[in-house]
Protein backbone atom coordinates (compact mmCIF):
# COMPACT_ATOMS: atom_id res chain seq x y z
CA UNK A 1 194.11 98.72 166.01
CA UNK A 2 197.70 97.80 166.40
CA UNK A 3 199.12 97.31 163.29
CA UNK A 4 202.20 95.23 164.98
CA UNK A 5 199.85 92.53 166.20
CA UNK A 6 200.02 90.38 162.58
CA UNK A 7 203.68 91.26 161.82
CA UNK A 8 202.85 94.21 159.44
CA UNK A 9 204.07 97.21 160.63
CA UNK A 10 202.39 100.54 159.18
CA UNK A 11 205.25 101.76 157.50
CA UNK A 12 205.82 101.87 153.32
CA UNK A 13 208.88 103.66 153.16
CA UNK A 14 211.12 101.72 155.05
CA UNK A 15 212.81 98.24 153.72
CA UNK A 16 210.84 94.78 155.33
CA UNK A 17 212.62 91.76 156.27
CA UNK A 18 210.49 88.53 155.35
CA UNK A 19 208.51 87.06 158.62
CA UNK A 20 210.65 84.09 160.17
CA UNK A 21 210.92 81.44 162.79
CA UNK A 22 212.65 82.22 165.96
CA UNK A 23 214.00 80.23 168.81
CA UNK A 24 213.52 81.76 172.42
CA UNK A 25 217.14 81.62 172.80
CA UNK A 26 217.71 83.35 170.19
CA UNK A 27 215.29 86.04 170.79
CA UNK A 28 217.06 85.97 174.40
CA UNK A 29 220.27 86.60 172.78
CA UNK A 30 219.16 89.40 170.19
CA UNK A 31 217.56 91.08 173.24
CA UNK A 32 220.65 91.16 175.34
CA UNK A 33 223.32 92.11 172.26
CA UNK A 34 225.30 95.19 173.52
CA UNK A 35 225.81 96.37 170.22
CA UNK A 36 222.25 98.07 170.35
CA UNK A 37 219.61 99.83 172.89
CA UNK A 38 217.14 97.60 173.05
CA UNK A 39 214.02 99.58 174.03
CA UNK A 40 210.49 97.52 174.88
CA UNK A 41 207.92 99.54 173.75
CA UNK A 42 205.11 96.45 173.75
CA UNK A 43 201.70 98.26 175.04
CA UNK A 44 199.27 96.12 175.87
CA UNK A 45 197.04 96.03 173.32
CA UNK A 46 200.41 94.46 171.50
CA UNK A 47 200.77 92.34 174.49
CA UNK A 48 196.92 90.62 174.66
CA UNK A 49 197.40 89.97 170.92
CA UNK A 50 200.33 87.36 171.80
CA UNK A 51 203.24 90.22 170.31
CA UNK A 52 205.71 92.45 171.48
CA UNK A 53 207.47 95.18 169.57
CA UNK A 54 211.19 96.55 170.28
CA UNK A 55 213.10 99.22 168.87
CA UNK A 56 216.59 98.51 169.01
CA UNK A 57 219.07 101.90 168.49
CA UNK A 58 222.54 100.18 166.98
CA UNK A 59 225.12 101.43 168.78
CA UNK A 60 229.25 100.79 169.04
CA UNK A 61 230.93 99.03 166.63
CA UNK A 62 227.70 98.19 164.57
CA UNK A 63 226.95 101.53 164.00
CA UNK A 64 230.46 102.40 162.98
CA UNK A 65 230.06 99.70 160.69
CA UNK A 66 226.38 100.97 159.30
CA UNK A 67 227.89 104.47 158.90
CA UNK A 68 230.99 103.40 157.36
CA UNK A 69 228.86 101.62 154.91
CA UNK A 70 227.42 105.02 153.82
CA UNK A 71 230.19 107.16 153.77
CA UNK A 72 229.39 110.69 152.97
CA UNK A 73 225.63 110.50 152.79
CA UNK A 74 225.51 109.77 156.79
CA UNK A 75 225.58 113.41 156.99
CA UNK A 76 221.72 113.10 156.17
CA UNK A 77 220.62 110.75 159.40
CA UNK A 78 218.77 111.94 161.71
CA UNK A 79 217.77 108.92 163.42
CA UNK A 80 218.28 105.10 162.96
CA UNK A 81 217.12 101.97 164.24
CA UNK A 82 215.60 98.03 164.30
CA UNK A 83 211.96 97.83 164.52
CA UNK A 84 211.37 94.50 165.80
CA UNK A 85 208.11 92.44 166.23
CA UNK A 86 207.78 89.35 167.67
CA UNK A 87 204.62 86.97 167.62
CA UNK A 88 204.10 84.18 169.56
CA UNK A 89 201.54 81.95 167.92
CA UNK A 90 201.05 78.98 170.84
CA UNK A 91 204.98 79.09 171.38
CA UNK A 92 205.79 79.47 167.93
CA UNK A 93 207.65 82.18 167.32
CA UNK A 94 207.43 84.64 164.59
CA UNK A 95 209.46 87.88 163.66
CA UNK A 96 210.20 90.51 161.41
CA UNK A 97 212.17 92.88 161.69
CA UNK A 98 211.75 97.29 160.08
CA UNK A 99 214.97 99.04 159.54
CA UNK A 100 214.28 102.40 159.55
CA UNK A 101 216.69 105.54 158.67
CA UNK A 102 215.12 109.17 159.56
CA UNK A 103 216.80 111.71 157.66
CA UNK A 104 217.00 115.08 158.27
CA UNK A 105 214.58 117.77 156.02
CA UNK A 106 215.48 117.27 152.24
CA UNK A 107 215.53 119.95 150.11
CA UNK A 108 212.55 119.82 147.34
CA UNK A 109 214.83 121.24 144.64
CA UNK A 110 217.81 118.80 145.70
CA UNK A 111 215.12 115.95 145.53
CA UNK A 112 213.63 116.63 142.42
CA UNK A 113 217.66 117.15 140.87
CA UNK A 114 218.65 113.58 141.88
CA UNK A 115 215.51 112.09 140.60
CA UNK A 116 216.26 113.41 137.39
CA UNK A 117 219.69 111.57 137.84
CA UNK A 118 218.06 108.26 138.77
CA UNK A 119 216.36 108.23 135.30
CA UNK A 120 213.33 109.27 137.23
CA UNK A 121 210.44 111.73 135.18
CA UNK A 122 209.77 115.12 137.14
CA UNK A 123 206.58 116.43 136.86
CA UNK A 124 207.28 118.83 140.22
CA UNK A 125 204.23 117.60 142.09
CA UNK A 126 204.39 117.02 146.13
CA UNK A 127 203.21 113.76 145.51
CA UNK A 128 206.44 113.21 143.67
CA UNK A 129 208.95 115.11 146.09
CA UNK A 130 207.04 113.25 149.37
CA UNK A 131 207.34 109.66 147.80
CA UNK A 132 211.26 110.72 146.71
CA UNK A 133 211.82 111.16 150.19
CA UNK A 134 210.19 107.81 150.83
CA UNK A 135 212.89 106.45 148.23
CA UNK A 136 215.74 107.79 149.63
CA UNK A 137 214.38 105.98 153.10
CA UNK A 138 213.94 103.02 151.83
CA UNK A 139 217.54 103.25 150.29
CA UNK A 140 219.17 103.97 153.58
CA UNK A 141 217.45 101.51 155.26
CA UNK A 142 218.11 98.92 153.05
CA UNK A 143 221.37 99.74 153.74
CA UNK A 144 221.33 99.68 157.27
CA UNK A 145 219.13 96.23 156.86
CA UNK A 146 222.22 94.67 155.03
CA UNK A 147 224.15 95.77 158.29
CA UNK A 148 221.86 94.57 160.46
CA UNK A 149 221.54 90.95 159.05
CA UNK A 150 224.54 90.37 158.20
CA UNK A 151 225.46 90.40 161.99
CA UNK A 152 222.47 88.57 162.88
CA UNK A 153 223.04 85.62 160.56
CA UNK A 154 227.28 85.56 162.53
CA UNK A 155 225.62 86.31 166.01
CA UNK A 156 222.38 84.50 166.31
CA UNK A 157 222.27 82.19 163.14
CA UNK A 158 219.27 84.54 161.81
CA UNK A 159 218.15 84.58 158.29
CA UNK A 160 217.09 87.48 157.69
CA UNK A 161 216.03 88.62 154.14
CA UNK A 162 213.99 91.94 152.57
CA UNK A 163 210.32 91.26 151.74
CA UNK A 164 210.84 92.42 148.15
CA UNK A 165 206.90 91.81 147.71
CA UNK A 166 206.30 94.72 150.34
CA UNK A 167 208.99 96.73 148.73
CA UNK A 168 207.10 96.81 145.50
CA UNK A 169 203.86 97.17 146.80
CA UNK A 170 205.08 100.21 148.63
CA UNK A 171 206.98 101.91 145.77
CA UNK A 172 204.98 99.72 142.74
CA UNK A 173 207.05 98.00 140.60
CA UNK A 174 208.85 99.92 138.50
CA UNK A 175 209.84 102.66 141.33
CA UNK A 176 211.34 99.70 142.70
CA UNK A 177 213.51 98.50 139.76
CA UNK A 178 214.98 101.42 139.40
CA UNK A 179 215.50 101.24 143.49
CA UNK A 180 217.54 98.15 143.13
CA UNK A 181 219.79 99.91 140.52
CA UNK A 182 220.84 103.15 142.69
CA UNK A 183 223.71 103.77 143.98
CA UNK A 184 223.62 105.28 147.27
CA UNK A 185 226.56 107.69 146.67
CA UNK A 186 224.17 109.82 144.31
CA UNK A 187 222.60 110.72 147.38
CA UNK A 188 225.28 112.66 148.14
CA UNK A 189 223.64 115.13 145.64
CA UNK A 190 220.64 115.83 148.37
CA UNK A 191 220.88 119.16 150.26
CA UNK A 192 219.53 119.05 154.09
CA UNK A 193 218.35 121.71 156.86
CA UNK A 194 218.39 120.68 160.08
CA UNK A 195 215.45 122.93 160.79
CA UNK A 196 214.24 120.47 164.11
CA UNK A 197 217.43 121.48 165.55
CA UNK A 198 217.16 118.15 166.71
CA UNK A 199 220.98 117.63 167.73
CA UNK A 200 223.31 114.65 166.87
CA UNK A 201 222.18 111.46 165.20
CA UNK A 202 220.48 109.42 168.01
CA UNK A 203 223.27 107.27 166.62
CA UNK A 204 226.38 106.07 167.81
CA UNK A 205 225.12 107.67 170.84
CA UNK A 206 222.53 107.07 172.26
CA UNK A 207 220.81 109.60 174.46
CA UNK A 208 217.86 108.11 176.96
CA UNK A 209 217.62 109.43 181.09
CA UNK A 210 219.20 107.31 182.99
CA UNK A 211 221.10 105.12 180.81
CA UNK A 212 224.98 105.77 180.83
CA UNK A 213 225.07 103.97 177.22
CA UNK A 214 227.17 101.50 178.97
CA UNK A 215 226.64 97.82 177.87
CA UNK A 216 225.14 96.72 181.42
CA UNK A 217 222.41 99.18 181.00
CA UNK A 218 221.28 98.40 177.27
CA UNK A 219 217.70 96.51 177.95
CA UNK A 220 215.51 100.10 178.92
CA UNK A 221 211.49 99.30 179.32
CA UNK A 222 209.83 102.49 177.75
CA UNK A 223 208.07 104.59 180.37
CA UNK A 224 204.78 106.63 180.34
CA UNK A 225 206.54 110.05 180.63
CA UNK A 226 208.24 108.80 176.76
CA UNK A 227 204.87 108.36 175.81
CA UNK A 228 202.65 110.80 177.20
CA UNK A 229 204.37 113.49 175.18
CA UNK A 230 203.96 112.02 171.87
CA UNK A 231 200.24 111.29 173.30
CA UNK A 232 199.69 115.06 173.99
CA UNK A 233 200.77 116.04 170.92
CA UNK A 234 198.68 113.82 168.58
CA UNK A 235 195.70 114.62 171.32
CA UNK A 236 196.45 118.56 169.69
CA UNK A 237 196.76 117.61 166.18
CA UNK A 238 193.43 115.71 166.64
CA UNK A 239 191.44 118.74 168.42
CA UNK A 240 193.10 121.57 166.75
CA UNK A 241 192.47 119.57 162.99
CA UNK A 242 196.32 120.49 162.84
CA UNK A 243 197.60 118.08 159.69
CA UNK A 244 200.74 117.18 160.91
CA UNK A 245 203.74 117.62 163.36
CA UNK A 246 207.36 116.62 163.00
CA UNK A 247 209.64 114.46 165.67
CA UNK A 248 211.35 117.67 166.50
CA UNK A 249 208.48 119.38 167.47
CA UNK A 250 207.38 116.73 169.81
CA UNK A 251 210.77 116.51 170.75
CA UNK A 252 210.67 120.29 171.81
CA UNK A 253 207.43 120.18 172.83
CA UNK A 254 208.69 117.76 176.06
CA UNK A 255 212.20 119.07 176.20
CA UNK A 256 212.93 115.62 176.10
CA UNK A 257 215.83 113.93 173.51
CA UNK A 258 214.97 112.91 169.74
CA UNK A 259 215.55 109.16 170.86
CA UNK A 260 212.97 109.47 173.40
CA UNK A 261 210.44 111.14 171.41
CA UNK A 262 211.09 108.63 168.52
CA UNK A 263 210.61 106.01 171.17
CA UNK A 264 206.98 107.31 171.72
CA UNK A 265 206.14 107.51 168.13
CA UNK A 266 206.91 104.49 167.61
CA UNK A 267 204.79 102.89 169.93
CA UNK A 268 201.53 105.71 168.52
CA UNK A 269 202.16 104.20 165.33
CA UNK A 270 201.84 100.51 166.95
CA UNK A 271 198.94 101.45 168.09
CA UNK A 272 197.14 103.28 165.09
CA UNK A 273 197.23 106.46 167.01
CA UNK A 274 199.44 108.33 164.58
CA UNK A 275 200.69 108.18 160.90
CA UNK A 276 204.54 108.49 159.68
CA UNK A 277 204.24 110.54 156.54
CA UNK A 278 206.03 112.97 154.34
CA UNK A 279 204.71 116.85 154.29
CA UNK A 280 205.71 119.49 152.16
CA UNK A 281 207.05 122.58 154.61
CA UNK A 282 207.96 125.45 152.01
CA UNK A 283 210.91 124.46 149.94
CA UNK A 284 211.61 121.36 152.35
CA UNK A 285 210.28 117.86 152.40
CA UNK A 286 209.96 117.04 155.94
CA UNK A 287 209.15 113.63 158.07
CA UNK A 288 206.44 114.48 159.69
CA UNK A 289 202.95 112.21 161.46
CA UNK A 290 199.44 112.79 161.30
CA UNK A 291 196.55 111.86 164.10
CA UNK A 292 195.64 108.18 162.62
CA UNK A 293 191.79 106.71 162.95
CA UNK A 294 192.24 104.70 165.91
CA UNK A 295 190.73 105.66 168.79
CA UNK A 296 192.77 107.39 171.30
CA UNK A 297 192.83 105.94 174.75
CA UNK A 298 196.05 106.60 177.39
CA UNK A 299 194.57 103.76 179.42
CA UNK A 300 196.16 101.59 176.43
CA UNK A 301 199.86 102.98 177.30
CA UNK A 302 199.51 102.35 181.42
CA UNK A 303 200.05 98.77 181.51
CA UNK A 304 202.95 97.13 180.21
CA UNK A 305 204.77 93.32 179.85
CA UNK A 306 206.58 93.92 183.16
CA UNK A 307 205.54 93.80 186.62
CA UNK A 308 201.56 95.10 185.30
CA UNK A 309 202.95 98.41 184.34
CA UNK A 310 205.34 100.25 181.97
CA UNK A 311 208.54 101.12 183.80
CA UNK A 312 209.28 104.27 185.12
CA UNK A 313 211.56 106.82 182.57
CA UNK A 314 214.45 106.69 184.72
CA UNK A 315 214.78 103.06 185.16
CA UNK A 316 217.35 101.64 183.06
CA UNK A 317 217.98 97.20 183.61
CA UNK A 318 221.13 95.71 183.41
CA UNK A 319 220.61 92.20 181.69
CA UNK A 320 223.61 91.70 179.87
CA UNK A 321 223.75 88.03 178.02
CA UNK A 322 220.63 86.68 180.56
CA UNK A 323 217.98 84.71 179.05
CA UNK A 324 214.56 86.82 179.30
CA UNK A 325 212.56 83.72 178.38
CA UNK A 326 212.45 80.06 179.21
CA UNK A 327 212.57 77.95 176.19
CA UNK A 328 209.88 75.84 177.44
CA UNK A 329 207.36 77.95 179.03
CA UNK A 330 208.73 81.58 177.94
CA UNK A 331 209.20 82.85 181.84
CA UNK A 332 211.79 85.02 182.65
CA UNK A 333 214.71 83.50 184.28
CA UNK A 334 216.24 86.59 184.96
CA UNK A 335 214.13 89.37 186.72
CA UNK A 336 215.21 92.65 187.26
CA UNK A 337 214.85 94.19 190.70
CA UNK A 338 210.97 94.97 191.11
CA UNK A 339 209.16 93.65 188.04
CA UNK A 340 208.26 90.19 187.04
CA UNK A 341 208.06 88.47 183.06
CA UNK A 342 204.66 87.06 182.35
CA UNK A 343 206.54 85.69 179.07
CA UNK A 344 204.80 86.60 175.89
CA UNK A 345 201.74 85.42 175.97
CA UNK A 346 198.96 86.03 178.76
């Protein structure tokens, strides 16, 4: 049911970094960087499996670097961020980390252009134009992954390296060769519509109530407000036998902000209760999710890691370089006002 539980994300378009060993210190430490927004979203079917899943929104300097890195074709983000999952097998500790780069509605012609400059075959199919999206996704986030861990290997002495095994099996093997020979500037070819209206990129700023995006206020503990909305939405798609719906839409459907609504998709897809795909929406390829086969059940959302419950939506905690785990028993040694750390394992 959650598909974060064994390290394995359900994602196939995105880049993978090989599963390693982690320290609790240095889990402390990546948890309290200020360079990102470190949201929890562990729910606690995550939680009685021994894992916990965070999605970390680069901010600052980092994300002037990541953007830099891309020059021009930034223009296509939407949203980027860290997936991160962390299992702890009897105090062993285990992550992996999911870069993932949402870009905004591609055109199909645009897509099916720069394919033909790739060296790829057209045969003008929406199987082909969906899984050239997923290309282009995997490029940026590999591209954000190089960002990512080249920081974490100076910061927190992490090595962290693509699954290429992943990466073939999600784009088969000769997709992927020709993936490892593109340069990312051709993707400056790609034509976008914005047609979420979904704002700014949720980076370098990043947009959550009650955080001030200042560096004291960087740790934020996903509330049930984030994820009721996404909740509601798949609960439609499900009943109405809609096929899919779109992070703007769910977005606009809450009047909440893009990060937030990512935020709650992200922990639906944890949980098997939605599906990131691609769709085709006229002469746009759009990111869009589907209702997934798990059974849907809110009570699954209510209780969270901290004090028994998921924090409220305007509750931001300032943790700033505090250790969030013991390194011998995993307890929190700093607790924010009104919760309590059970560590990562019940």
């Amino acid at each position: 049911m959650a598909f974060g539980s064994n390290l394995l994300p359900f994602f196939t378009d995105f880049a993978m970094s090989t599963e390693i060993g982690v320290t609790a210190r240095q889990l402390d430490r990546v948890l309290a960087d200020p360079h990102w927004k470190t949201v929890d979203v562990t729910n606690s079917v995550l939680a009685g499996n021994g894992s916990r899943a965070f999605s970390l929104f680069v901010v600052d300097g980092l994300a002037e670097t990541f953007l830099a890195s891309i020059g021009a074709v930034g223009r296509l983000v939407d949203v980027s961020k860290i997936r991160m999952f962390v299992d702890d097998n009897f105090g062993a500790l285990r992550l992996r980390v999911v870069p993932i780069v949402l870009t905004k509605s591609l055109s199909r012609a645009s897509l099916e252009s720069w394919l033909g400059t790739i060296g790829v075959e057209r045969n003008g199919s929406d199987e082909q134009a969906a899984h050239a999206a997923g290309l282009v996704s995997i490029l940026l986030s590999r591209a954000l992954f190089a960002t990512f861990a080249e920081y974490s290997r100076e910061a927190f002495g992490l090595d962290l390296v693509e699954d290429a095994g992943l990466t073939d099996l999600a784009l088969g093997s000769e997709i992927a060769r020709i993936a490892a020979m593109v340069d990312l500037a051709t993707l400056e070819l790609l034509e976008f519509e914005d047609v979420a209206d979904s704002g700014e990129p949720v980076h370098p700023t990043f947009d959550w109530p009650g955080s001030d995006n200042a560096p004291e206020s960087h740790y934020i503990i996903a509330g049930d407000d984030a994820v009721r909305v996404g909740f509601e939405k798949i609960q439609t798609l499900r009943s109405a036998k809609e096929r899919t719906t779109t992070l703007g839409e769910v977005a606009e459907l809450s009047g909440r902000s893009v990060a937030v609504s990512s935020v709650a998709i992200d922990i639906l897809n944890d949980l098997g209760y939605s599906v990131p795909l691609f769709a085709i929406d006229g002469e746009m390829v759009v990111r869009s999710y589907r209702a997934g086969e798990a059974e849907i059940r809110f009570e699954d959302l209510m209780s969270g890691r901290l004090g028994g419950r998921l924090a409220s939506l305007s509750e931001t905690f300032a943790v700033p370089n505090e250790e969030y785990f013991d390194e011998d028993n995993f307890r929190s040694t700093s607790e924010p006002a009104g919760t309590s750390t059970d560590g990562l394992r019940n």
